[in-house]
N, C-alpha and C. Protein backbone atom coordinates (compact mmCIF):
# COMPACT_ATOMS: atom_id res chain seq x y z
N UNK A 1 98.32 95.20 98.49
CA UNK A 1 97.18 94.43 98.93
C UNK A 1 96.38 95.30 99.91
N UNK A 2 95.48 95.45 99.68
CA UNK A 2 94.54 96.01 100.60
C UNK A 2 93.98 95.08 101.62
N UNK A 3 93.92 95.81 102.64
CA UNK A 3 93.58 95.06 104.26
C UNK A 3 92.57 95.93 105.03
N UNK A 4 92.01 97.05 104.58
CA UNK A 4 91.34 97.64 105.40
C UNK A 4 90.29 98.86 104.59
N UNK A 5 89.43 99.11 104.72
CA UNK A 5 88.33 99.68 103.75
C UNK A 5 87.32 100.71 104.52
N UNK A 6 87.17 101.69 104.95
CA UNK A 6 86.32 102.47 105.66
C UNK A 6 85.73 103.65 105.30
N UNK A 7 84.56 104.17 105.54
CA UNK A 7 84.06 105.17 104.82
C UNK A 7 83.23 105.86 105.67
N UNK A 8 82.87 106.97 106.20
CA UNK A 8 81.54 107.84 106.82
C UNK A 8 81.35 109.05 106.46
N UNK A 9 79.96 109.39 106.74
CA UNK A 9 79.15 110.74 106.71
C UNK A 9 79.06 111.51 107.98
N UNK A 10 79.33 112.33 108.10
CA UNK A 10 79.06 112.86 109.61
C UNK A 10 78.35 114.67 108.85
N UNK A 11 77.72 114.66 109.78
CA UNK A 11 76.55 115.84 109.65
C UNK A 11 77.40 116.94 110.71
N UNK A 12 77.93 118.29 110.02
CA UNK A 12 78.60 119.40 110.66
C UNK A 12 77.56 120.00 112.09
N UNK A 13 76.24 119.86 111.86
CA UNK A 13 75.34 120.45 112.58
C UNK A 13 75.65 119.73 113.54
N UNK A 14 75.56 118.64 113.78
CA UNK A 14 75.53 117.86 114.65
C UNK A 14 77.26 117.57 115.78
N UNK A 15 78.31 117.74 114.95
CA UNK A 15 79.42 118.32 115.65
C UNK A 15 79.37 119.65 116.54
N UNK A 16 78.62 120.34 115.51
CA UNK A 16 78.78 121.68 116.66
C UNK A 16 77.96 121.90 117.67
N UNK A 17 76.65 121.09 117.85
CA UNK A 17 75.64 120.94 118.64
C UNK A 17 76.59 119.93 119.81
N UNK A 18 77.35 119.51 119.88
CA UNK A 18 78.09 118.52 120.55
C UNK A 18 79.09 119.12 121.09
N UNK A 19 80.13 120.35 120.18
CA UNK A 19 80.87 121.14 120.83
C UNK A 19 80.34 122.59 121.45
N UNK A 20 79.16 122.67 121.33
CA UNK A 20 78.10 123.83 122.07
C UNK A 20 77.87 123.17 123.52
N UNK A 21 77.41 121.67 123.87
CA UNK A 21 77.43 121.67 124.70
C UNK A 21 78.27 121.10 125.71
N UNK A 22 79.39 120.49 125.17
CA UNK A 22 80.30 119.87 125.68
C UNK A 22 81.46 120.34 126.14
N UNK A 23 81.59 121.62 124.42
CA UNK A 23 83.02 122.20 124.61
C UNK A 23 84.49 121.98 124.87
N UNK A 24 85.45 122.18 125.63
CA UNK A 24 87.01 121.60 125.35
C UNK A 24 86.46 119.97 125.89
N UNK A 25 85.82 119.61 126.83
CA UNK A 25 86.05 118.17 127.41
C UNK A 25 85.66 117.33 125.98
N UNK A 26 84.68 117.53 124.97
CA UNK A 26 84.30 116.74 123.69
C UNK A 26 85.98 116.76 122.93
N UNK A 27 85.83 117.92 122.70
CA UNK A 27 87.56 118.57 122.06
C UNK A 27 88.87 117.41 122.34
N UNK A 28 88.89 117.98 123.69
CA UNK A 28 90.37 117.18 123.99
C UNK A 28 90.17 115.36 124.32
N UNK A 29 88.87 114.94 123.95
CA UNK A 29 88.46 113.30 124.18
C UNK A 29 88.77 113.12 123.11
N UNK A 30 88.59 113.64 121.93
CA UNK A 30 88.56 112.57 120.38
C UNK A 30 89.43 113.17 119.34
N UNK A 31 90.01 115.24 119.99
CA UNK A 31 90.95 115.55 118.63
C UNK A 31 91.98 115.27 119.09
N UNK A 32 93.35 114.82 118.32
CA UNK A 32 94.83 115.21 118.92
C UNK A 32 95.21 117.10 119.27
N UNK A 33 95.93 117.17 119.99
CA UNK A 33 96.42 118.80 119.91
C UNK A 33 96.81 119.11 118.38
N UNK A 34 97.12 118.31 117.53
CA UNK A 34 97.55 119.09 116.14
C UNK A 34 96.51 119.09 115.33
N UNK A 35 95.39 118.19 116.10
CA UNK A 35 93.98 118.64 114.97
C UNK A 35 93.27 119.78 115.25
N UNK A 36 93.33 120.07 116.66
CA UNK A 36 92.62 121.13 117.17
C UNK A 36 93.20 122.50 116.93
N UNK A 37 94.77 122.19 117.21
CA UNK A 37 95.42 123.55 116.64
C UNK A 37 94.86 123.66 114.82
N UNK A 38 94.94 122.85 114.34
CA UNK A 38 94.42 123.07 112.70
C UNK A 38 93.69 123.70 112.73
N UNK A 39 92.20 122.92 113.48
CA UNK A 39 90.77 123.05 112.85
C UNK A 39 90.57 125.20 113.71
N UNK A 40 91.66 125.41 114.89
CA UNK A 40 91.05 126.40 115.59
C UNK A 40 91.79 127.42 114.97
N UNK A 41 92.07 127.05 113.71
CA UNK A 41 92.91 128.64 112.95
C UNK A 41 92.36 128.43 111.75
N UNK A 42 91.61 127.66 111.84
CA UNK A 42 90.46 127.79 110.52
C UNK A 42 89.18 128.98 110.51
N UNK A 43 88.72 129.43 109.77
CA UNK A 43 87.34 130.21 109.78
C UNK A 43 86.41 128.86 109.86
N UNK A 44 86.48 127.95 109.20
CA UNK A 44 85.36 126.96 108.99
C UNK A 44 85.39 125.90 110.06
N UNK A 45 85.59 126.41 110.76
CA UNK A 45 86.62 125.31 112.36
C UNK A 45 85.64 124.25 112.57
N UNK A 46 83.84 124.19 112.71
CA UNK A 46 83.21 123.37 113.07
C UNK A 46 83.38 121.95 111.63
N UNK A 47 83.72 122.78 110.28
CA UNK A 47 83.15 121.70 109.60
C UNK A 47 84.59 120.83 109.50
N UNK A 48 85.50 121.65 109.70
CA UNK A 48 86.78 121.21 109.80
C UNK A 48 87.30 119.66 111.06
N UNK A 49 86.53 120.01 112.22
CA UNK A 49 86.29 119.06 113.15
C UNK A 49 85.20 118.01 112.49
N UNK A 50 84.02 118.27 111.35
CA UNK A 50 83.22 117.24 111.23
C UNK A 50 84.23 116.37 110.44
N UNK A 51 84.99 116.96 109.62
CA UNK A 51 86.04 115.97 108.37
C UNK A 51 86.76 115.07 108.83
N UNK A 52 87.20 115.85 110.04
CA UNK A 52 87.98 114.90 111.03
C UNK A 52 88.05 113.57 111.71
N UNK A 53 86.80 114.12 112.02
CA UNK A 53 85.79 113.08 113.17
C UNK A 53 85.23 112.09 112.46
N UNK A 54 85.18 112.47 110.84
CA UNK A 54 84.28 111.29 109.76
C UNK A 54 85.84 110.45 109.32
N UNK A 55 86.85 111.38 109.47
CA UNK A 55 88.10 110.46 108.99
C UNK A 55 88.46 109.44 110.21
N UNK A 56 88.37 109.90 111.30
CA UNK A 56 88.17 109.17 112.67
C UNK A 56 87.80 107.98 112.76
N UNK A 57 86.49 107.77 112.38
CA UNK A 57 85.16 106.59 112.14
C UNK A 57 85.11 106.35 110.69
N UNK A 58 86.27 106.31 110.31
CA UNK A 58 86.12 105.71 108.68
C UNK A 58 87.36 104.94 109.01
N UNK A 59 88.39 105.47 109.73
CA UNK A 59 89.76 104.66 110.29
C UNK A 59 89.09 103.34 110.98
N UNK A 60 88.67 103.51 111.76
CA UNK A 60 87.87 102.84 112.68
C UNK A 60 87.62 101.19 111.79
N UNK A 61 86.62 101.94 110.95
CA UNK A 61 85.92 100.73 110.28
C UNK A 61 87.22 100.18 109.65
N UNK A 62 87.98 100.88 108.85
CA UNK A 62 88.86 100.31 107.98
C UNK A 62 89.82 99.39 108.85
N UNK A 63 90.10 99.52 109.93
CA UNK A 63 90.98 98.55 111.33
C UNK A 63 90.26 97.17 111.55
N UNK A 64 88.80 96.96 110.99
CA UNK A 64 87.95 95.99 111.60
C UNK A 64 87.63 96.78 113.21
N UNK A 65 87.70 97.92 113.84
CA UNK A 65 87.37 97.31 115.00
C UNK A 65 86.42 98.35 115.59
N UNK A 66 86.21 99.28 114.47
CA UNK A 66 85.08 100.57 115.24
C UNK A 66 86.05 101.40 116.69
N UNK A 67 85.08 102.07 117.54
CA UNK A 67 85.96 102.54 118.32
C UNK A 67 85.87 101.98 120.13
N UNK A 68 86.39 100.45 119.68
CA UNK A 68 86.47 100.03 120.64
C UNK A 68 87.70 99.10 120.96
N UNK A 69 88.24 97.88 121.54
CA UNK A 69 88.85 96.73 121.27
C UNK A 69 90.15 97.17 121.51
N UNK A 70 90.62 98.53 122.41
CA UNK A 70 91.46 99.08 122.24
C UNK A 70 91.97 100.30 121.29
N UNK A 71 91.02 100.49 120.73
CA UNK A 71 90.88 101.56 119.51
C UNK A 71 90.40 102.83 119.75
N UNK A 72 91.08 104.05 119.99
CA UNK A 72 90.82 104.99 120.77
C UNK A 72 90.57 106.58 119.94
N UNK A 73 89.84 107.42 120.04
CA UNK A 73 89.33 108.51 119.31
C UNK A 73 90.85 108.88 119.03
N UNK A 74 91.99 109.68 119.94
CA UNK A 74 92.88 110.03 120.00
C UNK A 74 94.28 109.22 119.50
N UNK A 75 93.91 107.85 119.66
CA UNK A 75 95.24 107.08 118.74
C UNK A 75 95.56 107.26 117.26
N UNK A 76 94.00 108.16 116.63
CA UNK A 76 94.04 107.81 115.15
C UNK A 76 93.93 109.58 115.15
N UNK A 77 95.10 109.85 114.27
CA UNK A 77 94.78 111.55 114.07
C UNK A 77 95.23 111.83 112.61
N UNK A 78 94.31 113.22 112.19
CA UNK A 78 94.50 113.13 110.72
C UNK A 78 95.94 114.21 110.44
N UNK A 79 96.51 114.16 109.43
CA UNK A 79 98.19 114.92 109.15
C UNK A 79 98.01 114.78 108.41
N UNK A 80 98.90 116.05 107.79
CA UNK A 80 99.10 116.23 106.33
C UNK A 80 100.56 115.73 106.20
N UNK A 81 100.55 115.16 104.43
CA UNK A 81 101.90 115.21 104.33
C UNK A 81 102.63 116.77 103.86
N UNK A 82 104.07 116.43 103.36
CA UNK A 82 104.85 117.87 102.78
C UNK A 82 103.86 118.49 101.70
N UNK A 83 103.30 117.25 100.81
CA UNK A 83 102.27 118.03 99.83
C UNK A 83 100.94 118.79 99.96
N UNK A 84 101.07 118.26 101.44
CA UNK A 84 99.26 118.91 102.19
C UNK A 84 98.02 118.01 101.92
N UNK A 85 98.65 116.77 101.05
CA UNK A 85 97.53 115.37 101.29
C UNK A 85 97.47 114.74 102.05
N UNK A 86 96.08 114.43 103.17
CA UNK A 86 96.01 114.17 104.54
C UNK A 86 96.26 112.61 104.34
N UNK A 87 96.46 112.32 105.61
CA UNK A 87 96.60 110.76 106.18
C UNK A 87 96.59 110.59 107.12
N UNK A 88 96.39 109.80 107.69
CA UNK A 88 96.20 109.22 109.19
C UNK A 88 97.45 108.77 109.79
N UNK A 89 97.53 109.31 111.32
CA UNK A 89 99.02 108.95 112.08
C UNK A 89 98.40 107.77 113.46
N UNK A 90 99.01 107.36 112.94
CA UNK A 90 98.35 105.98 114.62
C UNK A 90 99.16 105.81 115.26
N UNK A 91 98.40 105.82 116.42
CA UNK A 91 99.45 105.79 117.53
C UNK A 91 98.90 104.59 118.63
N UNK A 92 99.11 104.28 120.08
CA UNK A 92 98.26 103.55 120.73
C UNK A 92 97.49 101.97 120.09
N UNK A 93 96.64 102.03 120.64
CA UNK A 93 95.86 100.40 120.16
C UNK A 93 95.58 100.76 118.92
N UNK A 94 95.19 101.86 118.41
CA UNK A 94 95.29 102.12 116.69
C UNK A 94 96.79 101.53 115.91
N UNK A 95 97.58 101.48 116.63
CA UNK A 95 98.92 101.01 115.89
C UNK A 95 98.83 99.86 116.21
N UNK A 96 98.75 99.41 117.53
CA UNK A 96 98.94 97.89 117.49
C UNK A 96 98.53 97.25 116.60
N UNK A 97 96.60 97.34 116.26
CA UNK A 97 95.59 96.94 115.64
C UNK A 97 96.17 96.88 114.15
N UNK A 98 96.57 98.05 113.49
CA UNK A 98 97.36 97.95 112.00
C UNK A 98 98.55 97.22 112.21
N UNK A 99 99.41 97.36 113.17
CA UNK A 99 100.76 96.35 113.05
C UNK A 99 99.95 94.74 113.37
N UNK A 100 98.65 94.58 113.58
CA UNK A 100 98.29 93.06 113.72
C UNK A 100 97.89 92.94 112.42
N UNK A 101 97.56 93.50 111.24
CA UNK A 101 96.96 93.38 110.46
C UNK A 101 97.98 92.88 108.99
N UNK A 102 99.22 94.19 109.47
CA UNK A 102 99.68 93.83 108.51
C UNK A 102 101.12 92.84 108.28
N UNK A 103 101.31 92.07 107.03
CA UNK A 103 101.62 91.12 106.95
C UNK A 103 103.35 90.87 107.36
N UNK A 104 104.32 89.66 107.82
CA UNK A 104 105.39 90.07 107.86
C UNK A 104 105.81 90.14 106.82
N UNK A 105 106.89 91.20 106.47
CA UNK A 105 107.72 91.44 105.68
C UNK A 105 107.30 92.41 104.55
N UNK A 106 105.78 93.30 105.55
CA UNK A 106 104.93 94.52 104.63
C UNK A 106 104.96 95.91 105.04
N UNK A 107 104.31 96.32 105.03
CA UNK A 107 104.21 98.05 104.92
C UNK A 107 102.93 98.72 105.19
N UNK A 108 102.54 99.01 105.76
CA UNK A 108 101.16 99.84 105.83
C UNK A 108 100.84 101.08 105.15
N UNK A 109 100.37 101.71 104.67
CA UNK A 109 100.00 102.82 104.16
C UNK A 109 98.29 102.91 103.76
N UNK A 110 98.30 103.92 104.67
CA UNK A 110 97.05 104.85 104.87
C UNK A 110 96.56 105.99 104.12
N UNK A 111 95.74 105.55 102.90
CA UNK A 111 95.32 106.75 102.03
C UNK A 111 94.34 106.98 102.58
N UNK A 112 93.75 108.32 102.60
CA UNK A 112 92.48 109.48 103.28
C UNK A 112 92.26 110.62 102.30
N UNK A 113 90.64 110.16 101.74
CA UNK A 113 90.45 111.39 101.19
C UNK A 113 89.16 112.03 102.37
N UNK A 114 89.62 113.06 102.07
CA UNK A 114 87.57 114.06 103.21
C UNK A 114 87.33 115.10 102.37
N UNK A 115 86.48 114.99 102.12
CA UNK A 115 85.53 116.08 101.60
C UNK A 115 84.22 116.77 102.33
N UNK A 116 84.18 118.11 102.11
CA UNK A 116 82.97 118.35 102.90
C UNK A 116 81.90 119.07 101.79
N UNK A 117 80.52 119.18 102.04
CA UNK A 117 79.65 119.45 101.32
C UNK A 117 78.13 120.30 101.86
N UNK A 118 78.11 121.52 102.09
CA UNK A 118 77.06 121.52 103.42
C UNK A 118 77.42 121.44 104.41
N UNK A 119 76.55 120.61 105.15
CA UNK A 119 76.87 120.51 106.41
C UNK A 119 77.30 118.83 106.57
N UNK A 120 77.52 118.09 105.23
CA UNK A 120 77.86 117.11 105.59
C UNK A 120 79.42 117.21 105.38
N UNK A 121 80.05 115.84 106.05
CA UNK A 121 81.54 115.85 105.84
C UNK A 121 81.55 114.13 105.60
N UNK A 122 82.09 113.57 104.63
CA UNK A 122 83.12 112.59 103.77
C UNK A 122 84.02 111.92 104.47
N UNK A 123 84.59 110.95 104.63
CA UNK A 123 85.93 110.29 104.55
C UNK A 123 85.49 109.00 104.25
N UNK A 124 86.95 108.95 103.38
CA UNK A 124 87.26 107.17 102.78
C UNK A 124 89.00 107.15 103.11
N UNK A 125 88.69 105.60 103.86
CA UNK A 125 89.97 105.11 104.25
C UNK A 125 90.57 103.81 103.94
N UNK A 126 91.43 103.53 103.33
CA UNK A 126 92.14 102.82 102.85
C UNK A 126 93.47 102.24 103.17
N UNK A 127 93.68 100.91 103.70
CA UNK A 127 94.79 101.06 104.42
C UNK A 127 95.25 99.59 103.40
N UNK A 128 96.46 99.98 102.91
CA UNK A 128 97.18 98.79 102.00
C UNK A 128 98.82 98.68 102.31
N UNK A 129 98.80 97.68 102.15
CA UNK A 129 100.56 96.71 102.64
C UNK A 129 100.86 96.99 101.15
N UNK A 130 102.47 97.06 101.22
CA UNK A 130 103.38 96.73 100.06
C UNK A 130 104.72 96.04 100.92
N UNK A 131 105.01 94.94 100.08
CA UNK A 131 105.99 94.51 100.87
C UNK A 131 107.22 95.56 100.65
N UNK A 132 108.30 94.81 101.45
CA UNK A 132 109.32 96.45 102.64
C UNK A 132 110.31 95.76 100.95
N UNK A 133 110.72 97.15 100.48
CA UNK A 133 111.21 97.39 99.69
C UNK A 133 111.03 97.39 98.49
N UNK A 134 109.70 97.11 98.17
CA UNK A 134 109.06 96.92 96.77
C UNK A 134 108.41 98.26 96.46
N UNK A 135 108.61 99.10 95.37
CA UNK A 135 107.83 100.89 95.35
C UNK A 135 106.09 100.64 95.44
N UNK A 136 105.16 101.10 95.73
CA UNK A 136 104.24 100.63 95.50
C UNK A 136 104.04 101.12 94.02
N UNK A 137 102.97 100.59 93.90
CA UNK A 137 102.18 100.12 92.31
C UNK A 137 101.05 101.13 92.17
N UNK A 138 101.42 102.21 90.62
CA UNK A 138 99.98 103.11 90.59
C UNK A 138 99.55 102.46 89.28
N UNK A 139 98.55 102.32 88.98
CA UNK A 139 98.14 102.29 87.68
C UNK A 139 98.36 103.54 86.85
N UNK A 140 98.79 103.22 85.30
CA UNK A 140 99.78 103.94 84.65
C UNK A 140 98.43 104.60 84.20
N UNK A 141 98.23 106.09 84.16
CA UNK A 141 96.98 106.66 83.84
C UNK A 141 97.50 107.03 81.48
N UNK A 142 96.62 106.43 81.62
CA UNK A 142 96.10 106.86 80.22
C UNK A 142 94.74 107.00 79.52
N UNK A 143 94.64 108.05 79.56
CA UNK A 143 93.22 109.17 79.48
C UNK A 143 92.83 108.54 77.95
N UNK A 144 93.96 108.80 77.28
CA UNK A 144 93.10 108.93 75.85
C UNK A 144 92.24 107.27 75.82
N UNK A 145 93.22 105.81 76.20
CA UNK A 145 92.21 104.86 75.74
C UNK A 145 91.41 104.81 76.90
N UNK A 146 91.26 105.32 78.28
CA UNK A 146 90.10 104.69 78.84
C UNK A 146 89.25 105.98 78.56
N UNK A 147 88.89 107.08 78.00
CA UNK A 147 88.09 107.73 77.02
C UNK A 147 87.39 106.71 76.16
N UNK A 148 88.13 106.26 74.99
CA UNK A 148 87.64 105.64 73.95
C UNK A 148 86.89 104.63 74.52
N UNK A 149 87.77 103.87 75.70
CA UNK A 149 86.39 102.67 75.99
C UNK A 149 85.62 103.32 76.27
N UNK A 150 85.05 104.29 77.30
CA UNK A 150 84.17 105.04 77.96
C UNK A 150 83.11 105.08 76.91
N UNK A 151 83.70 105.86 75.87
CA UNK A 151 82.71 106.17 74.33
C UNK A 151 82.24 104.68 73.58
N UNK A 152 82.75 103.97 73.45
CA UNK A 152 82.31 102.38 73.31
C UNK A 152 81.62 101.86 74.04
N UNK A 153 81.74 102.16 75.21
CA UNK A 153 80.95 101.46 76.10
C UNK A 153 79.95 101.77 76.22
N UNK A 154 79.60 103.28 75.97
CA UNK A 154 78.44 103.97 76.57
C UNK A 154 77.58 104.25 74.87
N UNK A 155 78.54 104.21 73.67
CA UNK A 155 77.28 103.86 72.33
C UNK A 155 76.65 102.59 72.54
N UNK A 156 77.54 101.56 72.86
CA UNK A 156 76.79 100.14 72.61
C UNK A 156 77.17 99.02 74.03
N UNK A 157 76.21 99.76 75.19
CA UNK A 157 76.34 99.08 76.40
C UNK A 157 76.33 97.20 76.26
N UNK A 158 75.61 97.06 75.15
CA UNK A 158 75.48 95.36 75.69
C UNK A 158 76.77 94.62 74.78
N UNK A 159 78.06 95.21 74.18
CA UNK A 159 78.83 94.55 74.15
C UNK A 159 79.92 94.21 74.65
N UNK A 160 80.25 93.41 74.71
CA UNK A 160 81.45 92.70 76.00
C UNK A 160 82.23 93.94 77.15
N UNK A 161 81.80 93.87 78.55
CA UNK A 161 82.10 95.24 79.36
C UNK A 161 81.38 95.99 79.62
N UNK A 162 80.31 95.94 78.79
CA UNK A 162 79.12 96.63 78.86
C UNK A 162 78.22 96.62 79.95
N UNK A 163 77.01 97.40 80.37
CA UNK A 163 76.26 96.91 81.44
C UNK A 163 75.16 96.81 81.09
């Protein structure tokens, strides 16, 4: 079940115009130490902080609560797992806020994709319960028939499914 839905754009120019004049005090207000160690052994370090900062304020929204209500730049930090697909670690009123959300006898899990493009940077956040001991649920991918609908759908849009 999904409980939480968030998404932003953040403009790289505009991060580094912010860490030009702000410098470590911007830094150590909104990254964790393991984002900053990331983003500062990167070559691309500014756009690396914009991905961040958009996964930040995409958490945010997806909590209901933006970054306020107890909801703190630093409670919500982005991690990779063993496979190197990021996710969000909460800590602080960011945890409380998800442990209020989610249901008894559920599970939280936090999918995060970021992408960057330019100077813009991406994130979508997704935060869904499975109840505690149930595997979660993928949809079973099969290419070849949702192809064929694709091709049905798109010769003869106005029949049933169609748009």
């Amino acid at each position: 079940m999904i409980i939480g839905l968030g998404s932003d754009i953040t403009d790289a120019r505009r991060v580094a115009k912010v860490i030009e004049r702000h410098g470590d005090r911007f830094l150590a207000r909104v990254f964790t130490e393991t984002e900053r160690a990331r983003a500062d052994r990167r070559k691309n370090r500014v756009e690396t902080y914009a991905k961040r900062f958009a996964a930040k304020e995409a958490c945010a929204k997806a909590l209901g609560t933006g970054i306020r209500a107890g909801v703190w730049w630093r409670d919500m930090g982005v991690v990779n797992l063993p496979s190197g697909r990021p996710t969000m670690l909460l800590t602080g009123g960011a945890l409380k806020r998800l442990q209020s959300l989610t249901p008894k006898g559920h599970e939280a899990h936090i999918d995060l994709t970021i992408a960057d493009e330019g100077p813009m940077a991406l994130a979508f956040v997704v935060i869904s319960t499975v109840a505690v001991g149930k595997p979660r649920k993928r949809a079973a991918a099969k290419p070849k028939a949702a192809a064929a609908r694709l091709r049905r759908l798109y010769k003869n849009p106005r029949k049933k499914g169609g748009r």
